[in-house]
C-alpha atoms as a PDB file:
ATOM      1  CA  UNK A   1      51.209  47.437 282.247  1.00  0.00           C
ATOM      2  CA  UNK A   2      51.634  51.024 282.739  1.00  0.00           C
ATOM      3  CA  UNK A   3      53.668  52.743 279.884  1.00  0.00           C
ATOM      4  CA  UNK A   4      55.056  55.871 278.590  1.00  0.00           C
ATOM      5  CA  UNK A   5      56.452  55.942 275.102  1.00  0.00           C
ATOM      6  CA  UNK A   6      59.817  53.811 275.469  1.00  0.00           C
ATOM      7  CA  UNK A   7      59.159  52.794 278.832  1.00  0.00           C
ATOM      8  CA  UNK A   8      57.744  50.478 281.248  1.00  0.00           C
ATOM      9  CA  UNK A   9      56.034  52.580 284.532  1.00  0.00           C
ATOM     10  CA  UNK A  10      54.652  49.747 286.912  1.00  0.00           C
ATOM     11  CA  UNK A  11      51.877  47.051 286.364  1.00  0.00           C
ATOM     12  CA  UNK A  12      48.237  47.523 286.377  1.00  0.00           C
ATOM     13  CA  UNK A  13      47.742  46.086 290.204  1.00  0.00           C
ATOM     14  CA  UNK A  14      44.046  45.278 289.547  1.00  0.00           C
ATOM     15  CA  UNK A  15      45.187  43.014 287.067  1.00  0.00           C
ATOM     16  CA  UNK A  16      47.692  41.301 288.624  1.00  0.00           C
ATOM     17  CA  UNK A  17      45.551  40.439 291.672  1.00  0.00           C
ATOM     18  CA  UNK A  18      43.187  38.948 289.325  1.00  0.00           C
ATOM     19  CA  UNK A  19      45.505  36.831 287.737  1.00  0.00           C
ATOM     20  CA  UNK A  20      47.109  35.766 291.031  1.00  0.00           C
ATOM     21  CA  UNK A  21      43.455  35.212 292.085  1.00  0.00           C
ATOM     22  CA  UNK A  22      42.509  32.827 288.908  1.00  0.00           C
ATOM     23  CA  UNK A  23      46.128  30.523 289.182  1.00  0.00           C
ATOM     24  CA  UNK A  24      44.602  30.237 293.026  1.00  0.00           C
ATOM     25  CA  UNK A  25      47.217  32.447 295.011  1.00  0.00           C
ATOM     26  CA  UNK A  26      45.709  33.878 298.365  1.00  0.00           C
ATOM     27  CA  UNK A  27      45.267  37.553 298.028  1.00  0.00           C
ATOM     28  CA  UNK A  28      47.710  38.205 301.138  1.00  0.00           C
ATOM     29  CA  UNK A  29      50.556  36.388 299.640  1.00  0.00           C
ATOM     30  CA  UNK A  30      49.561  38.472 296.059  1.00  0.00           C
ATOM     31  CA  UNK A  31      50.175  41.566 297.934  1.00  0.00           C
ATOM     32  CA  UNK A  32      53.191  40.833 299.774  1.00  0.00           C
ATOM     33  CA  UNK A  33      54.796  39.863 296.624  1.00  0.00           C
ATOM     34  CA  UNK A  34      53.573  42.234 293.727  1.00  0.00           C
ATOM     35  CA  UNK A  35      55.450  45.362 295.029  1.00  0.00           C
ATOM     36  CA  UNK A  36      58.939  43.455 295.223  1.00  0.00           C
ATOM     37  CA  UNK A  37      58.483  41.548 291.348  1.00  0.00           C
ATOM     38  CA  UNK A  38      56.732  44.841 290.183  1.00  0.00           C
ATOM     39  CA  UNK A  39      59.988  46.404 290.418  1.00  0.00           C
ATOM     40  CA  UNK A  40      62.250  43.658 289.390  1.00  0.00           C
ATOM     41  CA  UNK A  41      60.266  43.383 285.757  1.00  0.00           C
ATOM     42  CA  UNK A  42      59.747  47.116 285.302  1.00  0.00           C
ATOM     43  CA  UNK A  43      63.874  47.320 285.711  1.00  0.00           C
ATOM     44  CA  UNK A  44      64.391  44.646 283.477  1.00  0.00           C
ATOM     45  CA  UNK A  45      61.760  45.323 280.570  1.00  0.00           C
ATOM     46  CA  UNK A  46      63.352  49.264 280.737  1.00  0.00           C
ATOM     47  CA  UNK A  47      66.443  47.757 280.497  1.00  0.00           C
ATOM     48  CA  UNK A  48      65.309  45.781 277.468  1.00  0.00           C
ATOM     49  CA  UNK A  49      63.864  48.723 276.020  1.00  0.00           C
ATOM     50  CA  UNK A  50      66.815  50.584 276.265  1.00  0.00           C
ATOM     51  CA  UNK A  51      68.972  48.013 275.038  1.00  0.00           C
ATOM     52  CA  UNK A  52      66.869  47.864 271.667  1.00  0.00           C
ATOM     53  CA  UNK A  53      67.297  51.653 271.082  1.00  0.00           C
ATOM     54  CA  UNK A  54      70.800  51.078 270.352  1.00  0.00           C
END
């Protein structure tokens, strides 16, 4: 992951196609999907972050 103190920026891409590469995803379908759950768990890990601060 990408962070700044108390939050969540995006996910380190390189990684992520690796690890969609080693559980045998193709590395089309990897990038289709990455941008749309990128966002989804960056919202909701912020939103967990923030949630903790109070």
């Amino acid at each position: 992951m990408r962070v700044l103190p108390g939050a969540v920026i995006g996910w380190d891409m390189s990684a992520a196609l690796a690890l969609g590469s080693a559980l045998g995803i193709c590395p089309p379908a990897i990038a289709e999907l990455l941008p749309a759950l990128e966002a989804v768990m960056v919202r909701r890990v912020n939103e967990q972050i923030a949630a903790n601060r109070d």
